[in-house]
N, C-alpha and C. Protein backbone atom coordinates (compact mmCIF):
# COMPACT_ATOMS: atom_id res chain seq x y z
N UNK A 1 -15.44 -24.21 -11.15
CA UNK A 1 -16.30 -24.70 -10.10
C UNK A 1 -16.34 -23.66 -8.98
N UNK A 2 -17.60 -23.15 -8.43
CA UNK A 2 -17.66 -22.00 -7.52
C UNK A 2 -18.27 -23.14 -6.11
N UNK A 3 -17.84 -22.68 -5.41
CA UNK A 3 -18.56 -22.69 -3.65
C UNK A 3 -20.27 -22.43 -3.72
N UNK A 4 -20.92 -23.01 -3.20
CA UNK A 4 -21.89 -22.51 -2.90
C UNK A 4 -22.14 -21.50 -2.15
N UNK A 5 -21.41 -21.18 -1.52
CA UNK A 5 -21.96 -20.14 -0.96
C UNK A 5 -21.16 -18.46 -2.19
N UNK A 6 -20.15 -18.83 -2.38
CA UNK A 6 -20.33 -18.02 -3.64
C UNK A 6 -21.19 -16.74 -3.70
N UNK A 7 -20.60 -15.90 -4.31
CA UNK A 7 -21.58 -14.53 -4.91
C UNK A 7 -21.75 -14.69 -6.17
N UNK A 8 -21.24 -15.18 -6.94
CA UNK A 8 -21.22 -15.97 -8.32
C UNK A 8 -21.84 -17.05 -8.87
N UNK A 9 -22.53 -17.83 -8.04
CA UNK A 9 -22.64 -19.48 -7.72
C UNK A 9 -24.07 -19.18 -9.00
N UNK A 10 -25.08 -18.53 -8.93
CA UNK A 10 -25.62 -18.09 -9.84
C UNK A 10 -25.73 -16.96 -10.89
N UNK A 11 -24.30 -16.34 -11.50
CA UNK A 11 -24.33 -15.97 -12.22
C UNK A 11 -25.02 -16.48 -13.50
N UNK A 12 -24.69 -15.88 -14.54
CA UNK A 12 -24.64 -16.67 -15.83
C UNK A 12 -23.11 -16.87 -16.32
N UNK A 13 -22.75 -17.48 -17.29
CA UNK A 13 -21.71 -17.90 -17.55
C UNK A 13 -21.28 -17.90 -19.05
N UNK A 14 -20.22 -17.47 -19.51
CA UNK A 14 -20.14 -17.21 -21.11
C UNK A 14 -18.61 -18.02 -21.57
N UNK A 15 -18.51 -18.04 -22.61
CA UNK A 15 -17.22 -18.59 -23.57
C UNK A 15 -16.73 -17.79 -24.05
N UNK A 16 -15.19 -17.35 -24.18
CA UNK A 16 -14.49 -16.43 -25.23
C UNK A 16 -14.06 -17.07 -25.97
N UNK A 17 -14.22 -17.35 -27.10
CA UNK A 17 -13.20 -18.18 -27.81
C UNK A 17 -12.10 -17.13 -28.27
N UNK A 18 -10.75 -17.81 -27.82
CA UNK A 18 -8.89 -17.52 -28.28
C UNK A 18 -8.93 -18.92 -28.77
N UNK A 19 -8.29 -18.29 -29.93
CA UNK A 19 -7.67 -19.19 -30.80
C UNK A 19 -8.80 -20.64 -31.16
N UNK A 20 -7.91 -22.11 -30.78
CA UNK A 20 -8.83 -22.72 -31.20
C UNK A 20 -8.96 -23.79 -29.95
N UNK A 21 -9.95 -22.32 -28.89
CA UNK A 21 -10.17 -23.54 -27.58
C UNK A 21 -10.95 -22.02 -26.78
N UNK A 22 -12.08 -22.73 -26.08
CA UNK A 22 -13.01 -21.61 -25.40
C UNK A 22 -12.46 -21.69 -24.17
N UNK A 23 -12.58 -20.20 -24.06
CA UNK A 23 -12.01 -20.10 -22.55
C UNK A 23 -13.83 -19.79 -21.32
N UNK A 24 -13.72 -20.36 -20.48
CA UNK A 24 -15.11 -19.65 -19.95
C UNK A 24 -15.03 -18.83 -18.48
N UNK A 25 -15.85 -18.01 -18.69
CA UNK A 25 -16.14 -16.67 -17.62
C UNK A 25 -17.50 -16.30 -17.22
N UNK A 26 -17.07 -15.58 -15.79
CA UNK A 26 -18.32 -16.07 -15.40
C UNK A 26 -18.72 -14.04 -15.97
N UNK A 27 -19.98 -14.19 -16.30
CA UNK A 27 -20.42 -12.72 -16.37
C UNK A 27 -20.76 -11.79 -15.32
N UNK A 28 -21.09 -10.99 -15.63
CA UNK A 28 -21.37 -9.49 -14.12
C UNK A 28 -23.00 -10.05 -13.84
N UNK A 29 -22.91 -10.07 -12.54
CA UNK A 29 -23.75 -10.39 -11.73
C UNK A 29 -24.66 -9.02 -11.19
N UNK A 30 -26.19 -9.36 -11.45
CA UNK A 30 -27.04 -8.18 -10.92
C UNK A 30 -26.82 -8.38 -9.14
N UNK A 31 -26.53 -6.90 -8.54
CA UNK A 31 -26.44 -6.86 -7.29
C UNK A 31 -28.23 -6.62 -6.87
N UNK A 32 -28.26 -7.59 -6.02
CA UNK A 32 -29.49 -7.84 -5.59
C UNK A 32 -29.95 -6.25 -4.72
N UNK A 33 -31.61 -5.95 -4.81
CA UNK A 33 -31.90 -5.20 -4.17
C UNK A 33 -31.73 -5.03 -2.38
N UNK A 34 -31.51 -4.37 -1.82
CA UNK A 34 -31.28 -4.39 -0.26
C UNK A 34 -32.91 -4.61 0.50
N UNK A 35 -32.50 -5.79 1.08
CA UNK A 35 -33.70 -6.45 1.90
C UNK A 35 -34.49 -5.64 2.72
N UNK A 36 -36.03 -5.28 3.08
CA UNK A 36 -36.57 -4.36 3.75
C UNK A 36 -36.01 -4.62 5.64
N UNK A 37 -35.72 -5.81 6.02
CA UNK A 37 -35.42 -5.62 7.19
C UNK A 37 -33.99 -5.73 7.82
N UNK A 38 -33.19 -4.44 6.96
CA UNK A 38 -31.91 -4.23 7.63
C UNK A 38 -31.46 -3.97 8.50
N UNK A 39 -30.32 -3.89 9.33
CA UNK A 39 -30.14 -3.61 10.78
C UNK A 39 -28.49 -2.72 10.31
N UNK A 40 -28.91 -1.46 11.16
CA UNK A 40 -27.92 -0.86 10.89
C UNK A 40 -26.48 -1.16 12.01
N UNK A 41 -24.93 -1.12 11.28
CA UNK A 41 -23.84 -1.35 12.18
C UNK A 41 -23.20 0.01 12.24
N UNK A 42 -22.57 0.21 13.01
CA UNK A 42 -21.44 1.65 12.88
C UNK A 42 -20.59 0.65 12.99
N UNK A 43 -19.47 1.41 12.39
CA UNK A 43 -18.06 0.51 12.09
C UNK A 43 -17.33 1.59 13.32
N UNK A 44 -16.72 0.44 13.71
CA UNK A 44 -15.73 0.79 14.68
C UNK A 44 -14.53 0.77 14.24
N UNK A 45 -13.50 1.49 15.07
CA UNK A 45 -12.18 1.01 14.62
C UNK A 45 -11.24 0.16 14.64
N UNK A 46 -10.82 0.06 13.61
CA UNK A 46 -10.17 -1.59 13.55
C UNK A 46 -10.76 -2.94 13.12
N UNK A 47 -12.26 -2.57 12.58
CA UNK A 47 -12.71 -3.45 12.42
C UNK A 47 -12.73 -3.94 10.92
N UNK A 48 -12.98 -5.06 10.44
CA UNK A 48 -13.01 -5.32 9.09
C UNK A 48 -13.88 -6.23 8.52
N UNK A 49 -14.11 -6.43 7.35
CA UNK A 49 -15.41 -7.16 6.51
C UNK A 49 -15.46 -8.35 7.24
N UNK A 50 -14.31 -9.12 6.74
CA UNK A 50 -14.72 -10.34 7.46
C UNK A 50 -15.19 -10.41 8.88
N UNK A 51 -15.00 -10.03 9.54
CA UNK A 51 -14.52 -9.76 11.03
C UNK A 51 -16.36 -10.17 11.09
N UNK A 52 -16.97 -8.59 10.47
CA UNK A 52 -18.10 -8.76 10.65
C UNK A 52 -19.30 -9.06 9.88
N UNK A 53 -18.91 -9.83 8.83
CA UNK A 53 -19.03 -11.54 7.99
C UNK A 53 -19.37 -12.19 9.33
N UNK A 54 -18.40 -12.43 9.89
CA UNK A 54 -18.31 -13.81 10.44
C UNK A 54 -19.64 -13.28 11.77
N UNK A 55 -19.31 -12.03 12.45
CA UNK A 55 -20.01 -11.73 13.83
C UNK A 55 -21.92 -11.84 12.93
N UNK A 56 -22.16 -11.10 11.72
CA UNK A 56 -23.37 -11.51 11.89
C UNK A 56 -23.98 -13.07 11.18
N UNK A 57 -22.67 -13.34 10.06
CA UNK A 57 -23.37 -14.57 9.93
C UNK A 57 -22.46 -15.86 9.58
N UNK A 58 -21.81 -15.92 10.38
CA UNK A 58 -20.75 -16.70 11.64
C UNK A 58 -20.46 -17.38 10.21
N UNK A 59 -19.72 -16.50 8.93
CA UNK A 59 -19.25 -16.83 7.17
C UNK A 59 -18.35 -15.87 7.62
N UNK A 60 -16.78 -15.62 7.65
CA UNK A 60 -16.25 -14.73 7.02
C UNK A 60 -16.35 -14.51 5.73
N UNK A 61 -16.57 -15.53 4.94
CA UNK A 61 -16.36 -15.35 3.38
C UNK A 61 -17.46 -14.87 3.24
N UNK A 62 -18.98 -13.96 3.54
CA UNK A 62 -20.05 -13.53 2.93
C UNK A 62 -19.81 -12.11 3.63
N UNK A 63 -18.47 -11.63 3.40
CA UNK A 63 -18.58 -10.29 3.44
C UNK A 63 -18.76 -9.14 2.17
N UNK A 64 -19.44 -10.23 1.05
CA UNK A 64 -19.52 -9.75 0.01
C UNK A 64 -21.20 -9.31 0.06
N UNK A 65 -21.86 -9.79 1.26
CA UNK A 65 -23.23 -9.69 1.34
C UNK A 65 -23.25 -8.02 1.68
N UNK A 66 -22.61 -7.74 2.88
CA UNK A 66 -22.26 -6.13 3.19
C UNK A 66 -22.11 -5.74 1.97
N UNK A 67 -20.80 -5.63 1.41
CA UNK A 67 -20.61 -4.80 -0.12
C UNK A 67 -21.80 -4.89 -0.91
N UNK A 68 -22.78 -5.89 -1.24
CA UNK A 68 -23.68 -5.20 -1.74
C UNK A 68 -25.09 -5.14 -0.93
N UNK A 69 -24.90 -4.85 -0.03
CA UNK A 69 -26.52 -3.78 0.70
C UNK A 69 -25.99 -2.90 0.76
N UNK A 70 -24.45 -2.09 0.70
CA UNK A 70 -23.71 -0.62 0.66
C UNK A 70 -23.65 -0.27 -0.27
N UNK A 71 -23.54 -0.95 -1.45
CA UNK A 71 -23.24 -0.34 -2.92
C UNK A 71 -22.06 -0.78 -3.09
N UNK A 72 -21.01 -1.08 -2.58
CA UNK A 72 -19.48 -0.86 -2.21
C UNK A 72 -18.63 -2.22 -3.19
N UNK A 73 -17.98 -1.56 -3.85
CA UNK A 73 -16.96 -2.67 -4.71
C UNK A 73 -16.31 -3.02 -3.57
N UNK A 74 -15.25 -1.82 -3.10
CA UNK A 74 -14.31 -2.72 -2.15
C UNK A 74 -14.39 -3.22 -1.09
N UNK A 75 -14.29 -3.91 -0.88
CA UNK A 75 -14.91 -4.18 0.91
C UNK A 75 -14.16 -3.45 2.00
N UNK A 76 -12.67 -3.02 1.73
CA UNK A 76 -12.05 -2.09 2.80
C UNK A 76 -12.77 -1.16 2.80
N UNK A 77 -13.70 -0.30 1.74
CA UNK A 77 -14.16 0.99 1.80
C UNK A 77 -15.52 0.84 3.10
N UNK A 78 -15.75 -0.42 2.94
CA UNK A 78 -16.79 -0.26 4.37
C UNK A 78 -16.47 0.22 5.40
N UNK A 79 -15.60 -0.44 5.63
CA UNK A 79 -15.13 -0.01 7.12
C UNK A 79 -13.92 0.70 7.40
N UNK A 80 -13.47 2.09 5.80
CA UNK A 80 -12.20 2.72 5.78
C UNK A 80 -12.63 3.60 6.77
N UNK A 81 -13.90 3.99 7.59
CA UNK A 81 -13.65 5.49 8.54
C UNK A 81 -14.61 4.60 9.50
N UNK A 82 -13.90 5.16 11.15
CA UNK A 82 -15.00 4.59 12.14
C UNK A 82 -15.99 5.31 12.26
N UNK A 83 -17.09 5.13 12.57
CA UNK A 83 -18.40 5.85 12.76
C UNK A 83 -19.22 5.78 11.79
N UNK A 84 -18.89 4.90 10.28
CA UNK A 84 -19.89 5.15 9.37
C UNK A 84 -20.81 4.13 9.65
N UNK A 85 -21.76 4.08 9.34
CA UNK A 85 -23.15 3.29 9.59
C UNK A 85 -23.36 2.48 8.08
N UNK A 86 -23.30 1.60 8.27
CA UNK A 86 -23.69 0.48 7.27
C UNK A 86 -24.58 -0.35 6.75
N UNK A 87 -25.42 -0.74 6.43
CA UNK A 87 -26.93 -1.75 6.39
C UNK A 87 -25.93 -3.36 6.46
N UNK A 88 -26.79 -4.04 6.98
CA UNK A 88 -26.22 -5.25 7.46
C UNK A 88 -27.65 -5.99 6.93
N UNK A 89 -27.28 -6.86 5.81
CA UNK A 89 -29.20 -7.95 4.96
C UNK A 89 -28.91 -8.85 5.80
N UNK A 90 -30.52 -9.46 7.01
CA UNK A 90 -30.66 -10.52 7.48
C UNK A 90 -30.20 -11.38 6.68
N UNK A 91 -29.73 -12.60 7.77
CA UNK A 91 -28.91 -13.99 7.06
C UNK A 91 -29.94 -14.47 5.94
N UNK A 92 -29.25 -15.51 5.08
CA UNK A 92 -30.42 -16.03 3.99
C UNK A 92 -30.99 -17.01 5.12
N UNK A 93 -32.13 -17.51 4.56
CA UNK A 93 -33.02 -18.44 5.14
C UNK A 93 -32.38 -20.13 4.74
């Protein structure tokens, strides 16, 4: 059972069968294209995903939205150097 708000919440979803009982997983998820009206952040220091999750869309947990308008698996790599500039996707509707 996923959260709605979730990055997963619409994946697709598959079965492995081990032995004699399916196990289920969720599959790799297409990272959505980056929205035309982004707003760029510089990362400051000390700052972190959630942090600014929560400052633009008052979710710490949708700091998975950053990681993908950056490309970025990890989410520390966003904000590993101060001064880098980031795309930030308006909130969903």
């Amino acid at each position: 059972m996923l959260l709605r708000t979730s990055r997963y919440v619409n994946a697709p979803q598959g079965a492995l069968d081990v032995g004699d009982r399916k196990v289920p997983y969720i599959k790799m998820r297409p990272v959505p294209e980056p929205a035309a009206s982004q707003i760029v952040h510089v990362v400051g220091a000390g700052e972190r995903p959630d942090h600014l999750a929560y400052r633009y869309y008052r979710d710490p947990e949708r700091f998975w939205r950053l990681c993908d308008a950056n490309r970025v698996m990890w989410p520390n790599d966003l904000v590993r150097e101060a001064g880098r500039a980031i795309f930030v996707p308006p909130p969903e509707a």
